[in-house]
C-alpha atoms as a PDB file:
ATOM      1  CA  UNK A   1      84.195  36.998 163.435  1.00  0.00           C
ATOM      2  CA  UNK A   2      86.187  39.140 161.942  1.00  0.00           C
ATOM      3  CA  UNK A   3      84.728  40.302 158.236  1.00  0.00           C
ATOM      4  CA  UNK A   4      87.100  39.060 155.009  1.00  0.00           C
ATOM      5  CA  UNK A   5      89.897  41.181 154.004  1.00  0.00           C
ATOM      6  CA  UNK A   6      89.268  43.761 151.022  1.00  0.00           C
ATOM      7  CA  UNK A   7      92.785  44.636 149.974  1.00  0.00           C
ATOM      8  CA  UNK A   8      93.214  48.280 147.516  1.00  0.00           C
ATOM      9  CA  UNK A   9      93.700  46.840 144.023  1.00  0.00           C
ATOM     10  CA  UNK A  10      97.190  48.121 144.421  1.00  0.00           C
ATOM     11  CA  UNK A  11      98.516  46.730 147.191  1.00  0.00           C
ATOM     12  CA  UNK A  12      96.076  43.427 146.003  1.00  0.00           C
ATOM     13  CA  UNK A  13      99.006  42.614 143.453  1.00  0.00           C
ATOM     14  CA  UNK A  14     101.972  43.504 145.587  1.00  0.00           C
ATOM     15  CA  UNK A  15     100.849  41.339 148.613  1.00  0.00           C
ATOM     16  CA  UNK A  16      99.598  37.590 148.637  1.00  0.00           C
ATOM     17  CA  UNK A  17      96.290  36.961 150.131  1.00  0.00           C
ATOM     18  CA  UNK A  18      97.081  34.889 152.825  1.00  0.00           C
ATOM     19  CA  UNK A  19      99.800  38.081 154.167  1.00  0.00           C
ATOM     20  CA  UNK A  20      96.420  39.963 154.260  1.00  0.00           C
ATOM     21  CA  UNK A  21      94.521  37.657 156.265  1.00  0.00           C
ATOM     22  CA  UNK A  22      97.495  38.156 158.830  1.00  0.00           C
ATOM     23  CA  UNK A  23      97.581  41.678 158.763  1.00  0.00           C
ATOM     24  CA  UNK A  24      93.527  41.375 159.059  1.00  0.00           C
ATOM     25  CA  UNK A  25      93.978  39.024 161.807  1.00  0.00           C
ATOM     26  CA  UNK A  26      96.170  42.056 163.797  1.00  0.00           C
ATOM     27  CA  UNK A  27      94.002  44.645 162.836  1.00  0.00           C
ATOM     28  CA  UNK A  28      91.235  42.448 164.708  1.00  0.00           C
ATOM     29  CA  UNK A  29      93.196  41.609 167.466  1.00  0.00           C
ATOM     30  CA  UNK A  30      94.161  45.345 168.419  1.00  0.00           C
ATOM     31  CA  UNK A  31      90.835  46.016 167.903  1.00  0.00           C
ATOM     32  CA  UNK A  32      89.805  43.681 170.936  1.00  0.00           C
ATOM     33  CA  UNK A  33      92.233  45.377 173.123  1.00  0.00           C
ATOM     34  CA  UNK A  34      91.233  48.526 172.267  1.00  0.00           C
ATOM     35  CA  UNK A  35      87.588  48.273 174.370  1.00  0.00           C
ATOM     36  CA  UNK A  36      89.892  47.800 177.439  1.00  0.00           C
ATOM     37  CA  UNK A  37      90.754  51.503 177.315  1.00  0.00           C
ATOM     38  CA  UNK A  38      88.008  53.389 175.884  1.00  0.00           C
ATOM     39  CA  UNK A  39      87.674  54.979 178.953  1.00  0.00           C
ATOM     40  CA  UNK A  40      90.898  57.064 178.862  1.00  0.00           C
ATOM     41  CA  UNK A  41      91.212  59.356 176.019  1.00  0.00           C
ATOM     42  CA  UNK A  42      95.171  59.392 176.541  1.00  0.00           C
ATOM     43  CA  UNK A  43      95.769  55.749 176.394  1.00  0.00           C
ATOM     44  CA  UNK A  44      93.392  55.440 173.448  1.00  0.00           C
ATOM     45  CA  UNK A  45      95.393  58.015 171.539  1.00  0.00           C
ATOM     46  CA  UNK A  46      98.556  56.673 171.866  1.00  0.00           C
ATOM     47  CA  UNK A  47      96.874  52.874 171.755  1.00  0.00           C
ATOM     48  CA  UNK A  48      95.823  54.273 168.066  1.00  0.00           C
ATOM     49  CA  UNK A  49      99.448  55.743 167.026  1.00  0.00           C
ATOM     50  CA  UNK A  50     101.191  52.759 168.428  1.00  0.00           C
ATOM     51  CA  UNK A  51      98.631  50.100 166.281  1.00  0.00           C
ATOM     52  CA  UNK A  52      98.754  52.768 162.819  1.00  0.00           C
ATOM     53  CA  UNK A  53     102.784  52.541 163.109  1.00  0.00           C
ATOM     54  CA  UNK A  54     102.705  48.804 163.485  1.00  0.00           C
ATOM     55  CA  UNK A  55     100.864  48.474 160.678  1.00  0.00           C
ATOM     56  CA  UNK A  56     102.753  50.953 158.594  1.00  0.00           C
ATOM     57  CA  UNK A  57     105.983  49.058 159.361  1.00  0.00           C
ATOM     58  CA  UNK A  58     104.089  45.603 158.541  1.00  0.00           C
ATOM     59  CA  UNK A  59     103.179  46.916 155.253  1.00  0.00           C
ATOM     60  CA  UNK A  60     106.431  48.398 154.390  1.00  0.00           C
ATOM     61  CA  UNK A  61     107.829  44.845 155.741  1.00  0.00           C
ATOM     62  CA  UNK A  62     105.783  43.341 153.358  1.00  0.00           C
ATOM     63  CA  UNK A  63     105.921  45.080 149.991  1.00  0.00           C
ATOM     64  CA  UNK A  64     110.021  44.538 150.116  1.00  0.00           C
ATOM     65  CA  UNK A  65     109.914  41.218 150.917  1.00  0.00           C
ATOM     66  CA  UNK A  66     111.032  38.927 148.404  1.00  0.00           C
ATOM     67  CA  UNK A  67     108.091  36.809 146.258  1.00  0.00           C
ATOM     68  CA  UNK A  68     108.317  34.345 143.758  1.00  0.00           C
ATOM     69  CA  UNK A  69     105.950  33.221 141.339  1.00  0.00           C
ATOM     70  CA  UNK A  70     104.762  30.047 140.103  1.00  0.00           C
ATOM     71  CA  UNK A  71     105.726  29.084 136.708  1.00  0.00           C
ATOM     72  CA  UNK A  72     102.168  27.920 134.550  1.00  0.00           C
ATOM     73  CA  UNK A  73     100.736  24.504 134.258  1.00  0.00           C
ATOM     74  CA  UNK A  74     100.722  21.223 132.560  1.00  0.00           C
ATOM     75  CA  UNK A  75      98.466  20.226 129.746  1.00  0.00           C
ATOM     76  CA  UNK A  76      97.137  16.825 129.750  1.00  0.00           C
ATOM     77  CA  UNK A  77      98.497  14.788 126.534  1.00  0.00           C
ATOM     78  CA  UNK A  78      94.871  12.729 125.914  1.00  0.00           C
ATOM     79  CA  UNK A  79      93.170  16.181 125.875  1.00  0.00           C
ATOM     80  CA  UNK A  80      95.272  17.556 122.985  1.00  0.00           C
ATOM     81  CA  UNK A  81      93.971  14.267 120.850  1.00  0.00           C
ATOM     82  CA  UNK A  82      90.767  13.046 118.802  1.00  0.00           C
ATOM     83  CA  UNK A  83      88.274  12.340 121.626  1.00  0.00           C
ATOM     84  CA  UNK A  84      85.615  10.350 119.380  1.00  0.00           C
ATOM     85  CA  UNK A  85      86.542   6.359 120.624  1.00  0.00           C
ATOM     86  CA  UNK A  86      85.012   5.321 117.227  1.00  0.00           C
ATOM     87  CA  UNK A  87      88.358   7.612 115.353  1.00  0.00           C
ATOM     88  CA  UNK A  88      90.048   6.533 117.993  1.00  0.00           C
ATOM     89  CA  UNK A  89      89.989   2.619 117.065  1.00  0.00           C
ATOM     90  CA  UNK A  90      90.035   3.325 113.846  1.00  0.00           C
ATOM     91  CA  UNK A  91      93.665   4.646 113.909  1.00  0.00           C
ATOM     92  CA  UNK A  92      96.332   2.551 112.835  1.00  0.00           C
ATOM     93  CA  UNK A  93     100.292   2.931 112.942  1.00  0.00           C
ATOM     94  CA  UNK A  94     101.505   4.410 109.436  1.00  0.00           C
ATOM     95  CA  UNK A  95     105.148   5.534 110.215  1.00  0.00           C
ATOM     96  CA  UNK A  96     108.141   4.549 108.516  1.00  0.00           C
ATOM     97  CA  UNK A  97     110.730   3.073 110.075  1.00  0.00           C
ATOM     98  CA  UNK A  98     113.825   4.308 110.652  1.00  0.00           C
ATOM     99  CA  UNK A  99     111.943   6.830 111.779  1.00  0.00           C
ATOM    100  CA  UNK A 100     112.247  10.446 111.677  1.00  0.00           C
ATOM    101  CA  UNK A 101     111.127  12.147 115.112  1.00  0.00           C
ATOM    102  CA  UNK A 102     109.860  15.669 115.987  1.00  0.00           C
ATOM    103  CA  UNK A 103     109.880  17.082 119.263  1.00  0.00           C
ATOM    104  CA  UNK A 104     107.882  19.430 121.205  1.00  0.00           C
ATOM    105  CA  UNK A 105     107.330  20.600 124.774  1.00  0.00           C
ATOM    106  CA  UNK A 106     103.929  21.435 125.808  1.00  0.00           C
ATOM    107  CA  UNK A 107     102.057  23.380 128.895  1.00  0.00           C
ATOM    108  CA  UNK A 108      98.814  24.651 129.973  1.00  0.00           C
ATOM    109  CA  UNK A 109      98.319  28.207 127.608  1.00  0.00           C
ATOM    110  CA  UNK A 110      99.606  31.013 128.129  1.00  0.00           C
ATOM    111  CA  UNK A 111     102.607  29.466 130.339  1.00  0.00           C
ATOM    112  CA  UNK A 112     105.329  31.607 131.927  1.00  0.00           C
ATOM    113  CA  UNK A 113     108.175  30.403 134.421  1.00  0.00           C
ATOM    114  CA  UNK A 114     110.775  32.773 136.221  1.00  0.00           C
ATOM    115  CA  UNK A 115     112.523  32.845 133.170  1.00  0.00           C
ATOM    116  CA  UNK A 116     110.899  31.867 129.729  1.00  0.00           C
ATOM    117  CA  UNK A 117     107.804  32.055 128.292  1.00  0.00           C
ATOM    118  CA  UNK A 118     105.775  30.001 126.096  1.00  0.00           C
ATOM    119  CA  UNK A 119     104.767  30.129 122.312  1.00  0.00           C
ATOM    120  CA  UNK A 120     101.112  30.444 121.141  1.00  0.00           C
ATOM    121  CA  UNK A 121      97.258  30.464 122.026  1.00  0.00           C
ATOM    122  CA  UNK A 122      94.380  28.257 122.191  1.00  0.00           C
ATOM    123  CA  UNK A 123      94.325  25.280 124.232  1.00  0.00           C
ATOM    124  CA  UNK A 124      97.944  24.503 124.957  1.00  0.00           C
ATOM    125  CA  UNK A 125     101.295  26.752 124.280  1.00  0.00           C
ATOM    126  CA  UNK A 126     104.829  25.253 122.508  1.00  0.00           C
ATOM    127  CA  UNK A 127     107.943  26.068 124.623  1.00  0.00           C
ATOM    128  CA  UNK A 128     110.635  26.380 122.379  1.00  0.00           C
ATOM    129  CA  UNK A 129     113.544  27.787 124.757  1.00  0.00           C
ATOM    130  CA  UNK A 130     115.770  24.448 126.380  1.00  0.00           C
ATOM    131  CA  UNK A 131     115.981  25.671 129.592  1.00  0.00           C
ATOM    132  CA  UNK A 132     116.312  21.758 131.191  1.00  0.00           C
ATOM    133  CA  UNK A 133     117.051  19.817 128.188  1.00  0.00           C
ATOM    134  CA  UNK A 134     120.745  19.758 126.646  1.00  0.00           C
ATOM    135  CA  UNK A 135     122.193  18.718 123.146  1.00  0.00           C
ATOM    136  CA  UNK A 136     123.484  15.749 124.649  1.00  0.00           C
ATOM    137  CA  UNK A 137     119.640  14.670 125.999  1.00  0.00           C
ATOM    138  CA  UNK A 138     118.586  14.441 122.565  1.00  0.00           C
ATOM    139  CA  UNK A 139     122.153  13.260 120.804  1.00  0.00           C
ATOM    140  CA  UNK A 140     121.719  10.523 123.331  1.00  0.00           C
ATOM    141  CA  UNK A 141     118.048   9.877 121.571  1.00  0.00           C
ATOM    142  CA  UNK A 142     119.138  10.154 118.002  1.00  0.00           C
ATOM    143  CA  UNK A 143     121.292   7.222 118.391  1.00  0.00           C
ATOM    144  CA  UNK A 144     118.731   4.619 119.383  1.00  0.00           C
ATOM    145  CA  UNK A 145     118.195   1.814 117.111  1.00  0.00           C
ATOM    146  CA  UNK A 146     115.741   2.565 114.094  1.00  0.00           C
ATOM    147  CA  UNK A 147     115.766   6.802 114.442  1.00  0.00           C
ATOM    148  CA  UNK A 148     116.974   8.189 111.569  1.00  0.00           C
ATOM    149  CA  UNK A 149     117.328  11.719 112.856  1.00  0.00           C
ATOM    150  CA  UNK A 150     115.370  13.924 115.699  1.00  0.00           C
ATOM    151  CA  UNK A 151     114.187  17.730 115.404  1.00  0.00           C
ATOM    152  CA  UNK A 152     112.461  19.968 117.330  1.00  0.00           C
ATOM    153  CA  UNK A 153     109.694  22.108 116.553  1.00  0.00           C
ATOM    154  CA  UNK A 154     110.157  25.806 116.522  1.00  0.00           C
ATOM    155  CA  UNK A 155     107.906  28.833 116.047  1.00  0.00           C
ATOM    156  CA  UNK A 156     108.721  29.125 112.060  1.00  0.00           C
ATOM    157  CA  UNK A 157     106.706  25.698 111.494  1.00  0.00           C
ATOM    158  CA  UNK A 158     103.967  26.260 114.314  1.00  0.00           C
ATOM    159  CA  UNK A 159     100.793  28.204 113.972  1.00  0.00           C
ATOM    160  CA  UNK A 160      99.609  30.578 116.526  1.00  0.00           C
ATOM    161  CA  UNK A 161      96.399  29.094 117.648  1.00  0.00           C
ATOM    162  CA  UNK A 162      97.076  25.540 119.264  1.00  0.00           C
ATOM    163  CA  UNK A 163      93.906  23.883 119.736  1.00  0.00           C
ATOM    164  CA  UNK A 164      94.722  20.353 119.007  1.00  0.00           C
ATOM    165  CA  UNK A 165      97.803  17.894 118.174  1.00  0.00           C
ATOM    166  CA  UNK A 166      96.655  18.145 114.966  1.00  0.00           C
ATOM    167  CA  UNK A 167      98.707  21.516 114.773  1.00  0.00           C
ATOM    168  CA  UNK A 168     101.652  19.897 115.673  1.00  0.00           C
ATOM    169  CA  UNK A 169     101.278  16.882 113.285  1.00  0.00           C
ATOM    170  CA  UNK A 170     101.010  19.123 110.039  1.00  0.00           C
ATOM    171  CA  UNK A 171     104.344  21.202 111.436  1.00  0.00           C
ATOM    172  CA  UNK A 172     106.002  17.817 111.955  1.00  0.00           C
ATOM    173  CA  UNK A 173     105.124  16.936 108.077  1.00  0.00           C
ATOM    174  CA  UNK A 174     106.826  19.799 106.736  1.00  0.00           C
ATOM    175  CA  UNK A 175     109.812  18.275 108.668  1.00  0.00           C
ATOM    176  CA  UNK A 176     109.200  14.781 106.934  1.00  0.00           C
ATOM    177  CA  UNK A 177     108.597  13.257 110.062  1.00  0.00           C
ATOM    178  CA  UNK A 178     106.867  10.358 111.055  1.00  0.00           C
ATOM    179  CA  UNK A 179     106.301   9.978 114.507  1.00  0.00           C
ATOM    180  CA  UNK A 180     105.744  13.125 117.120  1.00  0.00           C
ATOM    181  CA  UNK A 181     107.547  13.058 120.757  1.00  0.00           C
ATOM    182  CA  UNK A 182     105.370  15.691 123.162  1.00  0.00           C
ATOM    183  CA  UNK A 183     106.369  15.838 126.617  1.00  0.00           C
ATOM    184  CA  UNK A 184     105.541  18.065 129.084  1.00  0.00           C
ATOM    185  CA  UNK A 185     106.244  19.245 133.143  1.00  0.00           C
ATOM    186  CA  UNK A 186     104.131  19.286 135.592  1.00  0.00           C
ATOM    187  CA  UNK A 187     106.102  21.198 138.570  1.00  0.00           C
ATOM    188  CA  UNK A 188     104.239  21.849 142.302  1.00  0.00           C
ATOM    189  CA  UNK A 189     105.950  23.810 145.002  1.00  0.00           C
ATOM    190  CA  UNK A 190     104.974  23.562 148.606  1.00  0.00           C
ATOM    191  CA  UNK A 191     105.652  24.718 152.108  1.00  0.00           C
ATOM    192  CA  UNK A 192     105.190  22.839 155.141  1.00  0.00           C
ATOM    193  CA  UNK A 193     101.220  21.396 154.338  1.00  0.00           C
ATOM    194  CA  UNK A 194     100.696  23.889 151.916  1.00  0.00           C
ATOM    195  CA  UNK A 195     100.716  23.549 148.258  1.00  0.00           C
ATOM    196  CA  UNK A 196     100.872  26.449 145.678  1.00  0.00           C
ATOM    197  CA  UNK A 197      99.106  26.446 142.270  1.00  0.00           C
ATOM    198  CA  UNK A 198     100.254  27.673 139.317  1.00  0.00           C
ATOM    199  CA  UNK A 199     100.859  31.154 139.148  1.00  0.00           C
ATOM    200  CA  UNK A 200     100.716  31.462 142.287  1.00  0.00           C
ATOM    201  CA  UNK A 201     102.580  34.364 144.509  1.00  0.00           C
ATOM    202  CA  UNK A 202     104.852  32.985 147.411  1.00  0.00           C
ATOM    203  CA  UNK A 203     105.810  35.336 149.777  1.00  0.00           C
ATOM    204  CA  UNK A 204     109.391  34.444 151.386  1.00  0.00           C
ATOM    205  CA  UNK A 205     109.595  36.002 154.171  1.00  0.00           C
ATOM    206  CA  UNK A 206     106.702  34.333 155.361  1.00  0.00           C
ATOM    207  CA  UNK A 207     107.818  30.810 155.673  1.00  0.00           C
ATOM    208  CA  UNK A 208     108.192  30.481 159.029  1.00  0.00           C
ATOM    209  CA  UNK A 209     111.175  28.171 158.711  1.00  0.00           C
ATOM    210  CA  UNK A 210     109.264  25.345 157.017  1.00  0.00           C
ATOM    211  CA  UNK A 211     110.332  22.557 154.873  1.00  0.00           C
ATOM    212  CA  UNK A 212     109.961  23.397 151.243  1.00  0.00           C
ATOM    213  CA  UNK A 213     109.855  21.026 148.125  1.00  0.00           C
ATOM    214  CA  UNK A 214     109.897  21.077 144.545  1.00  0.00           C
ATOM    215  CA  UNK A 215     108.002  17.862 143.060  1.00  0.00           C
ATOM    216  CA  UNK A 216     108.318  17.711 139.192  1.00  0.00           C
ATOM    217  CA  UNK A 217     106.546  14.890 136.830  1.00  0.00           C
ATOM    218  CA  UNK A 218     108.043  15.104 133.413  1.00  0.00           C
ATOM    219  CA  UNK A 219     105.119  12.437 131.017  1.00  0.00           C
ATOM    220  CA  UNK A 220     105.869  12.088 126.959  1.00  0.00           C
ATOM    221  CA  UNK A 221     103.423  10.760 124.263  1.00  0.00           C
ATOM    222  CA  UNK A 222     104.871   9.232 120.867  1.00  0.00           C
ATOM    223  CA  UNK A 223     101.880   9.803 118.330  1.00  0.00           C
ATOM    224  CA  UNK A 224     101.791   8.462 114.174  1.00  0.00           C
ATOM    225  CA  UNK A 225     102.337  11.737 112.453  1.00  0.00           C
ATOM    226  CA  UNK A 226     100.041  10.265 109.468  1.00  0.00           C
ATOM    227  CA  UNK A 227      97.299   8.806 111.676  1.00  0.00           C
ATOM    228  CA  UNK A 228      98.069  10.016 115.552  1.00  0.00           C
ATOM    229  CA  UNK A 229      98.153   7.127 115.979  1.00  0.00           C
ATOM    230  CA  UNK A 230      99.178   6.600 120.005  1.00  0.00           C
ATOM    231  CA  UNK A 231     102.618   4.295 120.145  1.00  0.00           C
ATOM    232  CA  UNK A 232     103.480   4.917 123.838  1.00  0.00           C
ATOM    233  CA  UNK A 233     103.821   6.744 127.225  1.00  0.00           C
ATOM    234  CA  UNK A 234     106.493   7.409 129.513  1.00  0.00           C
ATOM    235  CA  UNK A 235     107.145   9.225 133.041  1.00  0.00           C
ATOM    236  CA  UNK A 236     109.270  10.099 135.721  1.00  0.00           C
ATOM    237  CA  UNK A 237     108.888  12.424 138.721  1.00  0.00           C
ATOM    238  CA  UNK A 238     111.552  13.758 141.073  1.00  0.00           C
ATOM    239  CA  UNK A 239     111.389  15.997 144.256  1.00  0.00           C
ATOM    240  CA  UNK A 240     113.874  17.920 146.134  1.00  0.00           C
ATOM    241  CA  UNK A 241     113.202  18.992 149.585  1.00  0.00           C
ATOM    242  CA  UNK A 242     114.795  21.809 151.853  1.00  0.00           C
ATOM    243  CA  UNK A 243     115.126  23.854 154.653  1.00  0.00           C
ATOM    244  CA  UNK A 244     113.209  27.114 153.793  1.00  0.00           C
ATOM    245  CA  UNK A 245     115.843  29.533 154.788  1.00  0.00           C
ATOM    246  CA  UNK A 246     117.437  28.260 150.863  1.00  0.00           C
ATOM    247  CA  UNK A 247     114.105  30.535 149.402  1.00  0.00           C
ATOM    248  CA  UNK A 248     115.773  33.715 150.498  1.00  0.00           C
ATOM    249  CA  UNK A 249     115.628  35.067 146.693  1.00  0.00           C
ATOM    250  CA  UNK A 250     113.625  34.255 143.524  1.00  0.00           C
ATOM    251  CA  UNK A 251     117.090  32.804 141.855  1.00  0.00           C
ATOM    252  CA  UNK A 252     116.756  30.369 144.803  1.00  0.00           C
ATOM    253  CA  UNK A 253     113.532  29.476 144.240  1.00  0.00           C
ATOM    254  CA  UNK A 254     113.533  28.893 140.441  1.00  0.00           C
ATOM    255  CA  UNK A 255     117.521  27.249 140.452  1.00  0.00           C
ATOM    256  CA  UNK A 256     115.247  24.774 143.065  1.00  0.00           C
ATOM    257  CA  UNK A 257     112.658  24.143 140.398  1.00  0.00           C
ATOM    258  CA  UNK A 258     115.175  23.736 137.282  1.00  0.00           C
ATOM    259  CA  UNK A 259     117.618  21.594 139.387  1.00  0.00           C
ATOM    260  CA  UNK A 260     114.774  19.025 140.087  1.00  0.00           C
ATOM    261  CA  UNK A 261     113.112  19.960 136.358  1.00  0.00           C
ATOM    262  CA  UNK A 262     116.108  18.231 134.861  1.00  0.00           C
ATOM    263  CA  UNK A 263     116.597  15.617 137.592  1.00  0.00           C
ATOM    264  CA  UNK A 264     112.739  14.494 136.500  1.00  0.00           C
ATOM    265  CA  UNK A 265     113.951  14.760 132.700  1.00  0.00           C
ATOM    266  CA  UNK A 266     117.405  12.600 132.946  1.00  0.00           C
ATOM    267  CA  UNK A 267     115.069  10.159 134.694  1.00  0.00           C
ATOM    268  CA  UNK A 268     112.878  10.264 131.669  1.00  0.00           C
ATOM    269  CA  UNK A 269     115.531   9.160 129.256  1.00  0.00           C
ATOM    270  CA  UNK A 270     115.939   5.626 130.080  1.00  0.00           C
ATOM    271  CA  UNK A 271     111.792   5.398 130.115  1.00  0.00           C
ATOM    272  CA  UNK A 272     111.910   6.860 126.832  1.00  0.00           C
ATOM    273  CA  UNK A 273     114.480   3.543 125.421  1.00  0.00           C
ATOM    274  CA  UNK A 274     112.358   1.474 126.946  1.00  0.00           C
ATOM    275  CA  UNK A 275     109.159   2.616 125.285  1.00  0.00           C
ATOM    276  CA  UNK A 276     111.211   3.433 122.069  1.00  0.00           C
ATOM    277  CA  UNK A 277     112.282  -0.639 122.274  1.00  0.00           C
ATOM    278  CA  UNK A 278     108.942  -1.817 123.007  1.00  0.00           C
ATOM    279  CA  UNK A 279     107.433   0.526 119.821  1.00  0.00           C
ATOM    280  CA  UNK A 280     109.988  -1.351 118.071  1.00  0.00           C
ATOM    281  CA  UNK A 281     109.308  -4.755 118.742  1.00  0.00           C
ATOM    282  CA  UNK A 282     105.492  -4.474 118.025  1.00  0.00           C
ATOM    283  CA  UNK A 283     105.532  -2.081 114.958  1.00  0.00           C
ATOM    284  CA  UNK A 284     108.956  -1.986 113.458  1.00  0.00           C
ATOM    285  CA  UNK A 285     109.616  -4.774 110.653  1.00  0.00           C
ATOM    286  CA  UNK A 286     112.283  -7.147 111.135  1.00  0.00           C
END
């Protein structure tokens, strides 16, 4: 068996692992044939030129081709709130209503996509750049029944150390809010069987005319800004699927991932009036 693949620290970055265990996989294969003319010192010499050349024109194949990146993770809502079930069932619903709503996205820390990156450290990060949400989204929220008005929360009101929703509940009370929208994305790529991580490096040219998808699940939390209090959850997930040859570029890639970003997010609007009605018929007074 062939030993694992030690890539320079260079080249480590440029190329993805599994490229390497290809190239490996060639090495070890011209390295079989090779036994089958040790005995002539011609044909070994130009067996060796012929198998350096190869590789040289694999490697120089492989640093230009195209890669694309992974945007960062998802951070799960229940972590970011008071874990002790006694505080937990001791909460009760304190907002106002009509209500005043913040809003903030949230991912897994230190998040980055082709494009944007996030806001703060600790346990979670704040994006505060729309990139799949529009004006109209949240015009469309600000007119259901019992909202008095909806903001977002930007980097003036936020601290940079994010550790809990508690952060986000004291920069929602400088907004006079009373309840606090989070949502965030969780976004997977894969080709063919394969499914790539966050952060992780796709190399194009290596698809090998598979079919690639985007899957994206877009889940929101409406917490008491007093209490945090939990009101409700909603979700939606949508996927877009295609022939590989569209991943010729990074724009392709990441226009793939936004397209079916804000196809999970319009689907996450009329989940969001439903909760929003059902919050009102339990908690809102007549």
């Amino acid at each position: 068996m062939a030993p694992r693949p030690t890539p320079l620290p260079l080249l480590n970055r440029l190329i993805p692992y599994d490229v390497w265990v290809f190239i490996w996989g060639f090495v070890a294969g011209a390295g079989a044939s090779q036994k089958f003319i040790n005995g002539d010192s011609y044909l070994l010499n130009r067996f060796n030129r012929i198998v350096r050349g190869a590789m040289s024109l694999l490697l120089l194949a492989v640093i230009g081709c195209a890669s694309y990146t992974t945007p960062g993770g998802t951070v799960q809502l229940s972590e970011l709130a008071d874990a002790d079930i006694n505080a937990l069932l001791s909460k009760q619903p304190a907002a106002n209503f009509p209500a005043n709503i913040s809003v903030a996205r949230v991912q897994a820390p230190g998040y980055q996509s082709y494009r944007m990156d996030s806001y703060g450290t600790g346990r979670y990060s704040v994006v505060t750049t729309r990139e799949v949400e529009t004006d109209a989204d949240f015009e469309r929220l600000a007119k259901l029944p019992q909202v008095a008005g909806i903001a977002p929360l930007n980097r003036i009101l936020l601290p940079t150390q994010l550790d809990s929703i508690k952060a986000l509940r004291e920069a929602s009370a400088r907004l006079r809010a009373d309840i606090l929208m989070i949502y965030t994305f969780d976004t997977s790529f894969h080709a063919g069987e394969q499914k790539f991580a966050p952060l992780n490096v796709i190399s194009l040219g290596f698809l090998n005319n598979k079919e690639v998808s985007v899957s994206t699940t877009v889940s929101v939390a409406f917490f008491d800004v007093r209490t945090e209090y939990l009101f409700g959850l909603a979700e939606a997930t949508a996927k877009e699927s295609k022939h590989s040859s569209v991943w010729s570029t990074e724009d392709a890639v990441d226009d793939m991932r936004v397209a079916t970003e804000v196809a999970a997010f319009q689907k996450l609007l009329p989940e969001i009036e439903k909760t929003w009605q059902g919050i009102l018929g339990q908690y809102a007074k007549p």
